[in-house]
PDB file of N, CA and C in Angstrom:
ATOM      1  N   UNK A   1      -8.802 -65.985  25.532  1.00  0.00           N
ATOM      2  CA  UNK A   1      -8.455 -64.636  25.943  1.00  0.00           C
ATOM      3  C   UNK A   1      -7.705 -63.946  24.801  1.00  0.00           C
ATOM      4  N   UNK A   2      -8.111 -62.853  24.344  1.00  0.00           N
ATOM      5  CA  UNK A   2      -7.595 -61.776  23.417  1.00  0.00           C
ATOM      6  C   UNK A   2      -6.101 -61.171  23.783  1.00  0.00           C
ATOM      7  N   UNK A   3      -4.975 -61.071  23.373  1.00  0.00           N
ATOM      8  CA  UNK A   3      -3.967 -60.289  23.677  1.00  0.00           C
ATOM      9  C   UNK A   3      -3.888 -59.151  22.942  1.00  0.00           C
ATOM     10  N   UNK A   4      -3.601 -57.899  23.538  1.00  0.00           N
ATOM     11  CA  UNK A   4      -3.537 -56.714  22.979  1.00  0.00           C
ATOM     12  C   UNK A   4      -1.949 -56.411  23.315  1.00  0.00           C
ATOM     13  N   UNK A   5      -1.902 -55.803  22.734  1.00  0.00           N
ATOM     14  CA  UNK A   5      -0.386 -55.206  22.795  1.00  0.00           C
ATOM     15  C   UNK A   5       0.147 -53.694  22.476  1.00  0.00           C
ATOM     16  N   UNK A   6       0.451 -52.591  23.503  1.00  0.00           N
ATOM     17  CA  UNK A   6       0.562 -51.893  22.916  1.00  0.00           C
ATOM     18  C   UNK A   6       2.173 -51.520  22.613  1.00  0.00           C
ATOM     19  N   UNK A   7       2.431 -51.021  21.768  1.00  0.00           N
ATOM     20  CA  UNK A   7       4.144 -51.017  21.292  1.00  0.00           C
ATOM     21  C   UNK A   7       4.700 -49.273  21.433  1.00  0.00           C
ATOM     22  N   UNK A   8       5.516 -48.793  21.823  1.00  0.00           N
ATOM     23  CA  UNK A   8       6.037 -47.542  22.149  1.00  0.00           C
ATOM     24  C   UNK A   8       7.742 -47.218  21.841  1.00  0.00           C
ATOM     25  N   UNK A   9       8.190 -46.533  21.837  1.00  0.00           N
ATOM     26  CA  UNK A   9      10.080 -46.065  22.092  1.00  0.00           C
ATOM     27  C   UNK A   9      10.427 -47.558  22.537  1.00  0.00           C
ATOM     28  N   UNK A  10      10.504 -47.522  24.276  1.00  0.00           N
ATOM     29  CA  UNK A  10      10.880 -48.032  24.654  1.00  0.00           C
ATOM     30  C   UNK A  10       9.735 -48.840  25.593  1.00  0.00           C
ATOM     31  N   UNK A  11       8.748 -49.130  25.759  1.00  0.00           N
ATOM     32  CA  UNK A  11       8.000 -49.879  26.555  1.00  0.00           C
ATOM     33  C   UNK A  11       7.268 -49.429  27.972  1.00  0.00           C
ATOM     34  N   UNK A  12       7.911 -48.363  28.408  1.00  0.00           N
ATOM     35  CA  UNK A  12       7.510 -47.877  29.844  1.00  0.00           C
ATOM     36  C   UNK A  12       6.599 -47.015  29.513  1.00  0.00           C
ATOM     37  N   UNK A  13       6.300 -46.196  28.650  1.00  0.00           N
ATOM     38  CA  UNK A  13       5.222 -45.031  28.787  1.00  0.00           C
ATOM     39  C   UNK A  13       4.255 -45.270  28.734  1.00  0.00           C
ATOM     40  N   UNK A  14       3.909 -46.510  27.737  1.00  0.00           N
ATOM     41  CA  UNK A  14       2.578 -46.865  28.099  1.00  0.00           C
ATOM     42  C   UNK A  14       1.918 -47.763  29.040  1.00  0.00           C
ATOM     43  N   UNK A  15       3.297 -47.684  29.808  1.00  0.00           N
ATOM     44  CA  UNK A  15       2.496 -48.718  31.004  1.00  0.00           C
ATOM     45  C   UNK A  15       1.290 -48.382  31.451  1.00  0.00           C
ATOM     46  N   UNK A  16       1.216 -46.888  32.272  1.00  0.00           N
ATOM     47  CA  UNK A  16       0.028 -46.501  32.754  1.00  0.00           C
ATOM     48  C   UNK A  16      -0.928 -46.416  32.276  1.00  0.00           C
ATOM     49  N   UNK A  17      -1.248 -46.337  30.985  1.00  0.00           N
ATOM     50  CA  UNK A  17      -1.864 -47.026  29.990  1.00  0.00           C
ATOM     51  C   UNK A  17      -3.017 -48.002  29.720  1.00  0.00           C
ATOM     52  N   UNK A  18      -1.663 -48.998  29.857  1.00  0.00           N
ATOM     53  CA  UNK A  18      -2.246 -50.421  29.691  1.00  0.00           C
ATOM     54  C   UNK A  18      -2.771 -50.909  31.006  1.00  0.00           C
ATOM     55  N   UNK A  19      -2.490 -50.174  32.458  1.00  0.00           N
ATOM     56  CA  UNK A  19      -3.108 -50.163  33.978  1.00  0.00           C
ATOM     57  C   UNK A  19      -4.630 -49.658  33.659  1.00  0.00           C
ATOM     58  N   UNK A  20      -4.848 -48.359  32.668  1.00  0.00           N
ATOM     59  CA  UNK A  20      -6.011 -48.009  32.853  1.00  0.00           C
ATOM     60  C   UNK A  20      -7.107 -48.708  31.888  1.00  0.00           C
ATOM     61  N   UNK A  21      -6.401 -49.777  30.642  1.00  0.00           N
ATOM     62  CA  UNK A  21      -7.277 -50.135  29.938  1.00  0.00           C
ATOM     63  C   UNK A  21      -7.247 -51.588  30.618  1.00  0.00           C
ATOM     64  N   UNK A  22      -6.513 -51.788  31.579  1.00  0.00           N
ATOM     65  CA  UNK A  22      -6.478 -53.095  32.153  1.00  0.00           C
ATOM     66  C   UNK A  22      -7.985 -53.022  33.500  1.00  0.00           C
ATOM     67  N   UNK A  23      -8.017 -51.770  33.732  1.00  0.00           N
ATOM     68  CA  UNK A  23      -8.791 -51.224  34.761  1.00  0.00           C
ATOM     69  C   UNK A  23     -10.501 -51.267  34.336  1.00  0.00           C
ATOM     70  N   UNK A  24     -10.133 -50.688  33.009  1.00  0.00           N
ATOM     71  CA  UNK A  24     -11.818 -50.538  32.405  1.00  0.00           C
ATOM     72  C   UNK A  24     -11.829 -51.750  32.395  1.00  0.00           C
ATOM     73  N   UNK A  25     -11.421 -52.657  31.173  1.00  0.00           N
ATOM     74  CA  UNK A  25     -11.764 -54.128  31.121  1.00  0.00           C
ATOM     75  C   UNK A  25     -11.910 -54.686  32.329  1.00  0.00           C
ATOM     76  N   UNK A  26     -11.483 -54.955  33.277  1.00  0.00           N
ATOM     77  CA  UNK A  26     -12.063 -55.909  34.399  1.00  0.00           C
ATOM     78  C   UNK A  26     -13.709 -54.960  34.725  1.00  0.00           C
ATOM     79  N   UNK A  27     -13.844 -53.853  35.084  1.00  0.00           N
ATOM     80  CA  UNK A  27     -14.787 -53.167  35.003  1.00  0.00           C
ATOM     81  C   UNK A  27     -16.181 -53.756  34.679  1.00  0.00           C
ATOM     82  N   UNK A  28     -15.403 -54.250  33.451  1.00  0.00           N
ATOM     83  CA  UNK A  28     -16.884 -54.584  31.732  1.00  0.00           C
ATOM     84  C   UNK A  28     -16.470 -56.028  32.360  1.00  0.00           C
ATOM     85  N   UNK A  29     -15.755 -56.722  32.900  1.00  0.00           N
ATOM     86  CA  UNK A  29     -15.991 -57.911  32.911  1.00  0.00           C
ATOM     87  C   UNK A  29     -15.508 -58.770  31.421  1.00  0.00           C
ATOM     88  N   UNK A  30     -14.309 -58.161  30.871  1.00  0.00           N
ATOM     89  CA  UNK A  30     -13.834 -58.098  29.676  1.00  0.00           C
ATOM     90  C   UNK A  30     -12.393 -59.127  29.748  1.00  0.00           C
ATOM     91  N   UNK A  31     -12.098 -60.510  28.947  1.00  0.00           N
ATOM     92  CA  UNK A  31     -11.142 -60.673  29.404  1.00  0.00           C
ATOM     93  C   UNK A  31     -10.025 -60.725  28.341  1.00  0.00           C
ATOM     94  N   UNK A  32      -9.569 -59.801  28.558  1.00  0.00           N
ATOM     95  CA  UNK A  32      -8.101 -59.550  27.647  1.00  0.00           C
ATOM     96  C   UNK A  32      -6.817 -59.637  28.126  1.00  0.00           C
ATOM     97  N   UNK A  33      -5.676 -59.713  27.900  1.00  0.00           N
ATOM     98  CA  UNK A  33      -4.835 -59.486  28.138  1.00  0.00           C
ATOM     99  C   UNK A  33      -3.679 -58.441  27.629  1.00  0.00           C
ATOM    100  N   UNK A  34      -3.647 -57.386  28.456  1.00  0.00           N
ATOM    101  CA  UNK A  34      -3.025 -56.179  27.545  1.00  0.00           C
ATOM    102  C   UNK A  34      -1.309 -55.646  28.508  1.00  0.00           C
ATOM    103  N   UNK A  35      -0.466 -55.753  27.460  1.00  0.00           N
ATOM    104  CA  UNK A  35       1.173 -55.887  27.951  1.00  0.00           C
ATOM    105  C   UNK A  35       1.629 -54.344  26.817  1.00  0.00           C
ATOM    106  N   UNK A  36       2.703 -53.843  27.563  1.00  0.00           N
ATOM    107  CA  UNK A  36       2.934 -52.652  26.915  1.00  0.00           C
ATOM    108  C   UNK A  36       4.830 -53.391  26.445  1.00  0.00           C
ATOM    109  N   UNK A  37       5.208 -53.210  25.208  1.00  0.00           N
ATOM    110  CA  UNK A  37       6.177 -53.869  24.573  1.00  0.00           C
ATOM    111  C   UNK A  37       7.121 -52.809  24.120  1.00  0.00           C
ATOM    112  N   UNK A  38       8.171 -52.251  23.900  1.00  0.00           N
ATOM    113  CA  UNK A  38       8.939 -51.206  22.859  1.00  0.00           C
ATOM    114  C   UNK A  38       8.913 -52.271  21.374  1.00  0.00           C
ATOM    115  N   UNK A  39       8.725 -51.181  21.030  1.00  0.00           N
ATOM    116  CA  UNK A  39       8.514 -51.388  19.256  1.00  0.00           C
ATOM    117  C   UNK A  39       9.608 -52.026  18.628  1.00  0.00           C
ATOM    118  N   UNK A  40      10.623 -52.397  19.265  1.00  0.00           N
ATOM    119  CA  UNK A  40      11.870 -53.248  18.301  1.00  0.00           C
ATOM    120  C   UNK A  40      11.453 -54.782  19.017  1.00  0.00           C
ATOM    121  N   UNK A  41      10.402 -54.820  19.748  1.00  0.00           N
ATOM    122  CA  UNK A  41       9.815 -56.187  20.273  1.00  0.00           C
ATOM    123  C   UNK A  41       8.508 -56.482  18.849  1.00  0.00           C
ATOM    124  N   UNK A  42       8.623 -56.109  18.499  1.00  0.00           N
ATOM    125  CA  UNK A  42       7.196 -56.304  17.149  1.00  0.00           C
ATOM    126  C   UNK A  42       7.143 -57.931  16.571  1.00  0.00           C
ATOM    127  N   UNK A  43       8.777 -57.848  16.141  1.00  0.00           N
ATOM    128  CA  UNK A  43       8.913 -59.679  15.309  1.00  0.00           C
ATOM    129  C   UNK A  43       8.470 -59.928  16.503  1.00  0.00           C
ATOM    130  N   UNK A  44       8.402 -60.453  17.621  1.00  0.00           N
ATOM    131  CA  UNK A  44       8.982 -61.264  18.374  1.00  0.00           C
ATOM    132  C   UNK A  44       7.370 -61.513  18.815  1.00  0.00           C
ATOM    133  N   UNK A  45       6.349 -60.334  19.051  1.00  0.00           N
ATOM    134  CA  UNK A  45       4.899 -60.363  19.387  1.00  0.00           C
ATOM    135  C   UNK A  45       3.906 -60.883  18.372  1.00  0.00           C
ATOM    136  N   UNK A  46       4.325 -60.223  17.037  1.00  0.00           N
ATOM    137  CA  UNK A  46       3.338 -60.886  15.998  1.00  0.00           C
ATOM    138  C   UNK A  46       2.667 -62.086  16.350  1.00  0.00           C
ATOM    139  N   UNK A  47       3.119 -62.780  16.778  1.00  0.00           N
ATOM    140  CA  UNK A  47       2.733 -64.159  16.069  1.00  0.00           C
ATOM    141  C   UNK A  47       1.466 -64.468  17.590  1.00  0.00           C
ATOM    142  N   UNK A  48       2.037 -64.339  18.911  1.00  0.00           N
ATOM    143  CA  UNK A  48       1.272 -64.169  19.817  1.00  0.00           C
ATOM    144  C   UNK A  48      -0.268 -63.093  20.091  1.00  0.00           C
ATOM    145  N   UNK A  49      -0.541 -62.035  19.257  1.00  0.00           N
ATOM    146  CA  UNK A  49      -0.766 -61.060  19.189  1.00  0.00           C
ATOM    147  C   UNK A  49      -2.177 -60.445  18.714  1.00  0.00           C
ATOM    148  N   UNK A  50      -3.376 -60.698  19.326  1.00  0.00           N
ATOM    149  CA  UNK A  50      -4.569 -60.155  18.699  1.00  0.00           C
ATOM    150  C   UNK A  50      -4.804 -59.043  18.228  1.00  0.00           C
ATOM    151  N   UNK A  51      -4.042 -57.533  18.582  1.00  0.00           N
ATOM    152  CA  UNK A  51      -4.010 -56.955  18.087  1.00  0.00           C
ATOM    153  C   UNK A  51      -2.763 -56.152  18.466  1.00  0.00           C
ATOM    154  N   UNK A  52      -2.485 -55.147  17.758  1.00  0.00           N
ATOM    155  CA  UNK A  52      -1.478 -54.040  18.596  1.00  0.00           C
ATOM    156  C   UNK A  52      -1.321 -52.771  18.403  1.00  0.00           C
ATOM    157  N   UNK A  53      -1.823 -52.360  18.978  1.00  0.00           N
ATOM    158  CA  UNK A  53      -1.288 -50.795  18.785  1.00  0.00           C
ATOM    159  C   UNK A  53      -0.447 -50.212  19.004  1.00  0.00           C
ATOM    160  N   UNK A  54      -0.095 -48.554  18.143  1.00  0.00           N
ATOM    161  CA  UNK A  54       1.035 -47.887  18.709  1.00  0.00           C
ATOM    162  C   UNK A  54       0.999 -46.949  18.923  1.00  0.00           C
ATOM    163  N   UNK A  55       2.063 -46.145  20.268  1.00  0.00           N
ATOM    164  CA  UNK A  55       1.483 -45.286  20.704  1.00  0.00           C
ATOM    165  C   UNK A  55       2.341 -43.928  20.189  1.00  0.00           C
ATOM    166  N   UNK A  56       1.613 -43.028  19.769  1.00  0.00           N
ATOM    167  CA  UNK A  56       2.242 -41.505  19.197  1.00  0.00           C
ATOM    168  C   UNK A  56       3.923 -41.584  18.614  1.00  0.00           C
ATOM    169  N   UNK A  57       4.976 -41.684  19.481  1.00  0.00           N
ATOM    170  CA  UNK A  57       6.134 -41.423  19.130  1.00  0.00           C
ATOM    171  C   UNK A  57       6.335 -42.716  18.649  1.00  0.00           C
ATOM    172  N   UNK A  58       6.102 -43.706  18.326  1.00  0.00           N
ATOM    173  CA  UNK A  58       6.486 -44.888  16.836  1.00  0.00           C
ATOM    174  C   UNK A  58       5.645 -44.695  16.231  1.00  0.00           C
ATOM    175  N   UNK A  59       4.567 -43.867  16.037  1.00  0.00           N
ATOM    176  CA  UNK A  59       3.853 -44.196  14.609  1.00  0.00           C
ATOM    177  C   UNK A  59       3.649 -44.111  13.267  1.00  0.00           C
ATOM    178  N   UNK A  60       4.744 -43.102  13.088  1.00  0.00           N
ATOM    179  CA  UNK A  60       5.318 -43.134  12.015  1.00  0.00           C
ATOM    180  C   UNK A  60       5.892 -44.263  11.126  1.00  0.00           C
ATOM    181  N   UNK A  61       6.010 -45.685  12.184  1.00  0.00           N
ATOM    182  CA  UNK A  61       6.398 -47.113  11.737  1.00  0.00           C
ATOM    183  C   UNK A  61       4.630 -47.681  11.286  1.00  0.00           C
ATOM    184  N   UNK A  62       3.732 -47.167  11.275  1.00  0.00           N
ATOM    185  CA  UNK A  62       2.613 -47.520  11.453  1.00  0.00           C
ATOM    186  C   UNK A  62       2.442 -48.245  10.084  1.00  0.00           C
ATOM    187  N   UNK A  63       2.752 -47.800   8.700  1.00  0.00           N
ATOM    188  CA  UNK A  63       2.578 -48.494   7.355  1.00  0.00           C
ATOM    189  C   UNK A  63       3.199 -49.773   7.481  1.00  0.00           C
ATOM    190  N   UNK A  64       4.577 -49.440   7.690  1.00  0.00           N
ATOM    191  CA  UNK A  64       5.578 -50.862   7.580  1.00  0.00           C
ATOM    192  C   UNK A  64       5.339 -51.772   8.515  1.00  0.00           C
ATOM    193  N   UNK A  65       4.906 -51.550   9.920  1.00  0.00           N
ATOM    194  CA  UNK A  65       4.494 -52.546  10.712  1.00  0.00           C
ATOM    195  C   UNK A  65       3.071 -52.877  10.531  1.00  0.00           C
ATOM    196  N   UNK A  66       1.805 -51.882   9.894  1.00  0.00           N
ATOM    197  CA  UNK A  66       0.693 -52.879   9.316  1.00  0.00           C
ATOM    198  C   UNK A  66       0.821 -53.971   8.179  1.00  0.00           C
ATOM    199  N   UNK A  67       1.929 -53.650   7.496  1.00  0.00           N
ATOM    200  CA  UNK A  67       2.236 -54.602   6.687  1.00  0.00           C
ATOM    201  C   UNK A  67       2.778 -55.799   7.011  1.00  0.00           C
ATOM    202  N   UNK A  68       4.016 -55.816   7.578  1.00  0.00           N
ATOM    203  CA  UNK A  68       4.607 -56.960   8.361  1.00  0.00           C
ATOM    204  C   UNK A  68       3.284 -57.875   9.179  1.00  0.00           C
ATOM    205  N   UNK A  69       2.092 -56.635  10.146  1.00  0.00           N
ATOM    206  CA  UNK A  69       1.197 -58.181  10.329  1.00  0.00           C
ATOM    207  C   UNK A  69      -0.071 -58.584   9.511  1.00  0.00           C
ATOM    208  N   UNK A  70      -0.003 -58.034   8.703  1.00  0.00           N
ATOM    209  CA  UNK A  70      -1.244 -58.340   7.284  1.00  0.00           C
ATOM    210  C   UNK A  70      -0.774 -60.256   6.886  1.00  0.00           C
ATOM    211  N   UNK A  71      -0.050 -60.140   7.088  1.00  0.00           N
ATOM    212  CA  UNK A  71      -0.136 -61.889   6.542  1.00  0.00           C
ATOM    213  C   UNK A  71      -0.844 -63.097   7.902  1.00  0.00           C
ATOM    214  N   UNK A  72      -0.550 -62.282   9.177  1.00  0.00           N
ATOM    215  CA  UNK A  72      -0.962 -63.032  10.274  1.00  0.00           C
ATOM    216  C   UNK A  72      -2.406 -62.347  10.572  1.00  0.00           C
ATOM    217  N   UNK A  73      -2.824 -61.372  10.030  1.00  0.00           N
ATOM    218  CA  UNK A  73      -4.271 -61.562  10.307  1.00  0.00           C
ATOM    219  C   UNK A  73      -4.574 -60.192  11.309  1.00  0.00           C
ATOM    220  N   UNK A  74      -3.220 -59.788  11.711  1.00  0.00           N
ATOM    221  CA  UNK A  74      -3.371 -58.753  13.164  1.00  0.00           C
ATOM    222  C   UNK A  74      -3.024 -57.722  12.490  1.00  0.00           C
ATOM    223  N   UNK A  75      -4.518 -56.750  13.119  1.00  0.00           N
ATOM    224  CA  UNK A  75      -4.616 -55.712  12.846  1.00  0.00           C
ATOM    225  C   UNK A  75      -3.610 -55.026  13.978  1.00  0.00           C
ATOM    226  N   UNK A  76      -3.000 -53.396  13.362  1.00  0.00           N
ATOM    227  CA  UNK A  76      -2.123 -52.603  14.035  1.00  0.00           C
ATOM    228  C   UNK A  76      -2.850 -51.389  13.831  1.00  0.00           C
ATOM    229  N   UNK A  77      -2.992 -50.502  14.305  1.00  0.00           N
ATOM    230  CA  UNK A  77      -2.994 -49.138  14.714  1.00  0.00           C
ATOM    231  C   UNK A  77      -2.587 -48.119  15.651  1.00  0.00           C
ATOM    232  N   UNK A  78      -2.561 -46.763  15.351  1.00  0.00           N
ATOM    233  CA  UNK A  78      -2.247 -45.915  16.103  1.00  0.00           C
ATOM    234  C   UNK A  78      -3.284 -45.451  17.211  1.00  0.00           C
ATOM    235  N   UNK A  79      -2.528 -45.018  18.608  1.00  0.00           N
ATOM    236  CA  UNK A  79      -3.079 -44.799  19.446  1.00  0.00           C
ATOM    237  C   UNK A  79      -3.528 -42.998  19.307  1.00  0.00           C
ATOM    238  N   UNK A  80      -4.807 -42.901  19.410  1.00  0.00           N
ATOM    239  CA  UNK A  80      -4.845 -41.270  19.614  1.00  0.00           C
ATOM    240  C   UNK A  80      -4.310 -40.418  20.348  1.00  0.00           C
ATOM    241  N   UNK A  81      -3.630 -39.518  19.907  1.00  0.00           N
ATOM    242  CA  UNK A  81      -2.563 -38.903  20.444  1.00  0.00           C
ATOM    243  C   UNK A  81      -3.220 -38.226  21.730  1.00  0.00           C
ATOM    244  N   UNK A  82      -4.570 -38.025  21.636  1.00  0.00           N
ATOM    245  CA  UNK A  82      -5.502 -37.190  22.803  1.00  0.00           C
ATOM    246  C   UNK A  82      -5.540 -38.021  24.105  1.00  0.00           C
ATOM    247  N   UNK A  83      -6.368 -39.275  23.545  1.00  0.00           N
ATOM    248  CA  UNK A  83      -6.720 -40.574  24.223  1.00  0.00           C
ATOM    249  C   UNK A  83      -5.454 -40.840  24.462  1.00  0.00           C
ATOM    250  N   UNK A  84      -4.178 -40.863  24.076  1.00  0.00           N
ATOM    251  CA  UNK A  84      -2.985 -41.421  24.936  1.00  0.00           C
ATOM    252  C   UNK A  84      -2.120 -40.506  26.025  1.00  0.00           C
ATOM    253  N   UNK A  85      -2.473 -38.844  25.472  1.00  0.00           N
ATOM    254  CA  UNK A  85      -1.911 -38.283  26.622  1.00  0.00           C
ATOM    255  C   UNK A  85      -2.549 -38.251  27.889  1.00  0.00           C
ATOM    256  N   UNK A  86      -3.765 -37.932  27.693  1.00  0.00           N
ATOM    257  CA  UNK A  86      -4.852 -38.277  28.701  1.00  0.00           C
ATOM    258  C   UNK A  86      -5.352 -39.629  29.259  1.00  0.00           C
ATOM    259  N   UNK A  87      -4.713 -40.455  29.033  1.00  0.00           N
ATOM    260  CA  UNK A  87      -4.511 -41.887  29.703  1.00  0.00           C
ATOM    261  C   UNK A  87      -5.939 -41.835  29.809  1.00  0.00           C
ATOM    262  N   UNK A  88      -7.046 -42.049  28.794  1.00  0.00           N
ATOM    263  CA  UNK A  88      -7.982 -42.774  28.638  1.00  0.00           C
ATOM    264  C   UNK A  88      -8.003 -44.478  28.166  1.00  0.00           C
ATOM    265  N   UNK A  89      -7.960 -44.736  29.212  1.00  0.00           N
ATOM    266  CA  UNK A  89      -7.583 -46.161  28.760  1.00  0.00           C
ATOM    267  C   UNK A  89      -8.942 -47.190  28.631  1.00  0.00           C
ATOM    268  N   UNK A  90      -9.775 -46.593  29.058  1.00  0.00           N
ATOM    269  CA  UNK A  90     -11.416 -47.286  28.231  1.00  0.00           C
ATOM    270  C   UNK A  90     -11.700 -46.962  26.903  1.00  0.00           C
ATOM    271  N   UNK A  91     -11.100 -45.584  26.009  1.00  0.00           N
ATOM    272  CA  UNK A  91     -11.592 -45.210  24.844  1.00  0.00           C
ATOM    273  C   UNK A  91     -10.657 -46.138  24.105  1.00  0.00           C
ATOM    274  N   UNK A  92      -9.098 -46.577  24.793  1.00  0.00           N
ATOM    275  CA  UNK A  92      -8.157 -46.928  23.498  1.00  0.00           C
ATOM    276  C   UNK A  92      -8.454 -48.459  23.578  1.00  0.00           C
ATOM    277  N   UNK A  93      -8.986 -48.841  25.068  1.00  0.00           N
ATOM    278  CA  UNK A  93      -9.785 -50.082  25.454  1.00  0.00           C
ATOM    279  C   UNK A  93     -10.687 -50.335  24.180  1.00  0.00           C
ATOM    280  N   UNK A  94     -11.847 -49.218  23.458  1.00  0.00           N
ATOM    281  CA  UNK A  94     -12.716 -49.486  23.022  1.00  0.00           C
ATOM    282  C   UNK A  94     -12.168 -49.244  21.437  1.00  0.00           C
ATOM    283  N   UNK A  95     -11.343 -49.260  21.538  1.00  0.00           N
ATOM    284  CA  UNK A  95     -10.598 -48.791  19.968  1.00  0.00           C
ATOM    285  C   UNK A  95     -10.319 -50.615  19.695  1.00  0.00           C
ATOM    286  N   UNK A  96      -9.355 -50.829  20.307  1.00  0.00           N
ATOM    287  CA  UNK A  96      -8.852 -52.482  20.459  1.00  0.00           C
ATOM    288  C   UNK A  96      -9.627 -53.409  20.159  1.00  0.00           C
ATOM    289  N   UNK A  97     -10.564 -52.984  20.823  1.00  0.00           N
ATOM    290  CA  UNK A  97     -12.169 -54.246  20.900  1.00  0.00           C
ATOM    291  C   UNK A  97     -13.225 -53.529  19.108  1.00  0.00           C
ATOM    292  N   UNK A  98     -12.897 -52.709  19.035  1.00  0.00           N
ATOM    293  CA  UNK A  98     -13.416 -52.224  17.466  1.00  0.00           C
ATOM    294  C   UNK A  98     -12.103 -53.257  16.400  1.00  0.00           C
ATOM    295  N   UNK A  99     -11.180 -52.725  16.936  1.00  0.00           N
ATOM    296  CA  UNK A  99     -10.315 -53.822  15.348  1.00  0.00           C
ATOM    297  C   UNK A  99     -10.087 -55.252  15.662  1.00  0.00           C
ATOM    298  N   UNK A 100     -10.218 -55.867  17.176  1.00  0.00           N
ATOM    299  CA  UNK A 100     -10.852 -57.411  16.888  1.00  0.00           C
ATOM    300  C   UNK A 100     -11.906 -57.692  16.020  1.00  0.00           C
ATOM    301  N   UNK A 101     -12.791 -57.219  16.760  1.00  0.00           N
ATOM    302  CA  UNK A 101     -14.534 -57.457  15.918  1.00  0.00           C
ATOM    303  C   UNK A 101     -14.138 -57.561  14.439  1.00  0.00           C
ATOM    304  N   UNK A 102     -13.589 -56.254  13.501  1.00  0.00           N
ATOM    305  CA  UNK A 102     -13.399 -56.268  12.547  1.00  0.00           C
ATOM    306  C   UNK A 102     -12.741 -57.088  12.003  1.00  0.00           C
ATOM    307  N   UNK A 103     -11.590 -57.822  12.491  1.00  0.00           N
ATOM    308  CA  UNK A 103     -10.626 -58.864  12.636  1.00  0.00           C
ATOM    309  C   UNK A 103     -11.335 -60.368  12.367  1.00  0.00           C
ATOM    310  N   UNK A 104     -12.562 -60.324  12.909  1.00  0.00           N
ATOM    311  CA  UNK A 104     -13.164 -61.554  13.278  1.00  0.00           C
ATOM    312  C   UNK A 104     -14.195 -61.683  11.752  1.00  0.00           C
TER     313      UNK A 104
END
């Protein structure tokens, strides 16, 4: 099973989020596991962590935390600011499952 992770301020905003990309994936019959973390949780996820994204208000950490997981292999990116206000959680679903593949 894949862990996704998405990282935020403080951890709660993207809960609903991670409900709707938790929603598509069972959908697709997809099995991931996706947990919404605040961004001063980052050391602590790396190492557990297939991928992670972040959502709008940390992403400005987006260089320094792709760097920090470039040695473990895990890709990081930003969440689309569109796709995250609009709690599309199959497109950021299908974003996740694009930087495994690439990952692999």
């Amino acid at each position: 099973m894949k862990k996704i992770f998405l990282c935020c301020a403080a951890g709660m905003s993207t809960s609903m989020l991670v409900e709707r990309m938790k929603q598509s994936a069972a959908s697709r019959d997809i099995d991931v596991d996706i947990t919404a973390v605040p961004v001063s949780e980052f050391d602590q996820i790396i190492e557990e962590a297939d991928v992670i994204l972040l959502g709008p208000q940390v992403k400005f950490q987006l260089q320094r935390l792709a760097a920090a997981a470039e040695p473990q292999g895990v890709p990081v990116a930003a969440i689309d600011m569109m796709q995250y206000g609009s709690m599309q959680g199959d497109k950021v679903l299908d974003h996740a499952l694009s930087l495994l593949a690439k990952a692999q």
